[in-house]
Protein backbone atom coordinates (compact mmCIF):
# COMPACT_ATOMS: atom_id res chain seq x y z
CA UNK A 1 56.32 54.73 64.39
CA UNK A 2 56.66 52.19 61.38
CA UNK A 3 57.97 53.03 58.33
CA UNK A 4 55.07 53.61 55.76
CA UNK A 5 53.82 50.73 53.06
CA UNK A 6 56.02 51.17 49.59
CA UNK A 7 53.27 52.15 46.89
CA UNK A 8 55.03 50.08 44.13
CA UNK A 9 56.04 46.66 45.04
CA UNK A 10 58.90 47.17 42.61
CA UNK A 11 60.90 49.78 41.28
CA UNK A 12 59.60 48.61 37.87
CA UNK A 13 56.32 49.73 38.68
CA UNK A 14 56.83 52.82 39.78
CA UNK A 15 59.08 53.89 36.70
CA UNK A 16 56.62 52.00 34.27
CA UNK A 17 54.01 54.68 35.72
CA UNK A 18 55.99 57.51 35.87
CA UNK A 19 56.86 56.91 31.92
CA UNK A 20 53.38 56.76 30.97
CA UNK A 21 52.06 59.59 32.99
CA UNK A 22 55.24 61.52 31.25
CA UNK A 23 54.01 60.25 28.06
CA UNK A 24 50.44 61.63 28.69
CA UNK A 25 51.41 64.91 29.91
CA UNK A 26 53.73 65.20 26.68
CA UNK A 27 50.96 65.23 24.96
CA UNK A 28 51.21 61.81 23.30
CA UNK A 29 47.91 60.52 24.14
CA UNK A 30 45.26 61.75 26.95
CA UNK A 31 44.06 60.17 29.92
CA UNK A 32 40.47 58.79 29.60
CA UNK A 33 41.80 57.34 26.30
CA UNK A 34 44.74 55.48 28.38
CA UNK A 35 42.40 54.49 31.13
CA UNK A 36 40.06 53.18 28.74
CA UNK A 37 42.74 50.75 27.00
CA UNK A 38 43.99 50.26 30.53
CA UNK A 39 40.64 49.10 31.42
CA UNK A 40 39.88 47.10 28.59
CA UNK A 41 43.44 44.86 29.42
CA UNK A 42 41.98 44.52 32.57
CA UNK A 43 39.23 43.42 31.63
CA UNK A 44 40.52 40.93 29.42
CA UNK A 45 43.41 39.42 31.75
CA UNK A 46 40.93 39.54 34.53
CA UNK A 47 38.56 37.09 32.84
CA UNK A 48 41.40 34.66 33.13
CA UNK A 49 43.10 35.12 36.87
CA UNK A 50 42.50 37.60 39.64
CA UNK A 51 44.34 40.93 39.58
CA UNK A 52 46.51 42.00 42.57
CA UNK A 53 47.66 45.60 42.10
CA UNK A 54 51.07 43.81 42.27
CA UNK A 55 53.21 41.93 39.46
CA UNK A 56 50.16 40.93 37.10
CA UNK A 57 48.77 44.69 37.44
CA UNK A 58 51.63 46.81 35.84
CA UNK A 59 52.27 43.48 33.31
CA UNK A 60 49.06 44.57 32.46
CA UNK A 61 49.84 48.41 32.30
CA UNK A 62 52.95 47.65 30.40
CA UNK A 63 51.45 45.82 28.07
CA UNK A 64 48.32 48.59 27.40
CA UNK A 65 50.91 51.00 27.09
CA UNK A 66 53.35 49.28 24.13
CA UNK A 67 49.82 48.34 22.29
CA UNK A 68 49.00 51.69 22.58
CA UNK A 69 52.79 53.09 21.36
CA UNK A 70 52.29 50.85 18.20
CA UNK A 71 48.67 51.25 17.25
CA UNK A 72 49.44 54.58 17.35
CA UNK A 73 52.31 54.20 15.67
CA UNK A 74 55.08 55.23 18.17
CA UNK A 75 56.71 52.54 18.14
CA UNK A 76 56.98 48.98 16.22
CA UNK A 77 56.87 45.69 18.06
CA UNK A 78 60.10 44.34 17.25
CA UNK A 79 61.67 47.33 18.34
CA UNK A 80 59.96 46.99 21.73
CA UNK A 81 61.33 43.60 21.92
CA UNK A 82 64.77 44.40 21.24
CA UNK A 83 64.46 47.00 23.67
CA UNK A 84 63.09 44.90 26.35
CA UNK A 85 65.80 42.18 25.61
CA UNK A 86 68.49 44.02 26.08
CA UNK A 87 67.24 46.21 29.00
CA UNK A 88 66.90 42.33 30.58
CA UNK A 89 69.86 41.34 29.34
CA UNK A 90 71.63 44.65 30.99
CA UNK A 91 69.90 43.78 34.37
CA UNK A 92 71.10 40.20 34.39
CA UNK A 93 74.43 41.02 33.91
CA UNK A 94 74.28 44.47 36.37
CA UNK A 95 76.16 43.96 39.77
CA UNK A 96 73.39 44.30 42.43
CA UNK A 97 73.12 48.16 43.71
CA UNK A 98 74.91 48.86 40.55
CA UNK A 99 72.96 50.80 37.92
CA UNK A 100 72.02 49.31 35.30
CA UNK A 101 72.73 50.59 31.62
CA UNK A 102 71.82 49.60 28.02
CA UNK A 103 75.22 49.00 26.22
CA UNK A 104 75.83 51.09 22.78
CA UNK A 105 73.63 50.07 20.08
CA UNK A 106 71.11 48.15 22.30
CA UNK A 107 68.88 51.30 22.84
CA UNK A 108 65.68 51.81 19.92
């Protein structure tokens, strides 16, 4: 017996999802509303290159959700930025199998 498929490709994924459906069932914003921004991304990003369900698919998720954080007013974009800088700039510099952590001052 083989080991089953993964249903993330990437551990990314599956926390990026995990976040949002945390963010949903905190009450931040509801479901149809996500899936209909989620859709709409989709619909825009597919008009310019297939969609796998792989990398493209949650850089499409994660960028629904931060639009949605700022419209709503959540969050601003330049703090999203500095946030995704340094979380990048934490992985590049993380030991591999090590975890990886945002030094002081680098979290929004």
């Amino acid at each position: 017996m083989s080991a089953p498929e993964p249903v993330f490709e990437a551990p990314w994924h599956a926390q990026l999802f995990a976040l949002t459906v945390h963010l949903n069932e905190s009450g931040l914003f509801d479901w149809p509303f996500w899936a209909d921004r989620f859709g709409a991304t989709l619909a825009r990003h597919g008009l310019r290159r297939a969609l796998n369900g792989g990398e493209d698919y949650f850089n499409a998720w994660l960028e629904t959700l931060e639009t949605l954080l700022i419209d709503a007013g959540h969050a601003r974009p330049g703090d999203l930025r500095a946030l995704r800088d340094g979380w990048e700039a934490a992985y590049l510099s993380t030991l591999h199998g090590d975890p990886v952590h945002l030094k002081a001052g680098q979290s929004v």
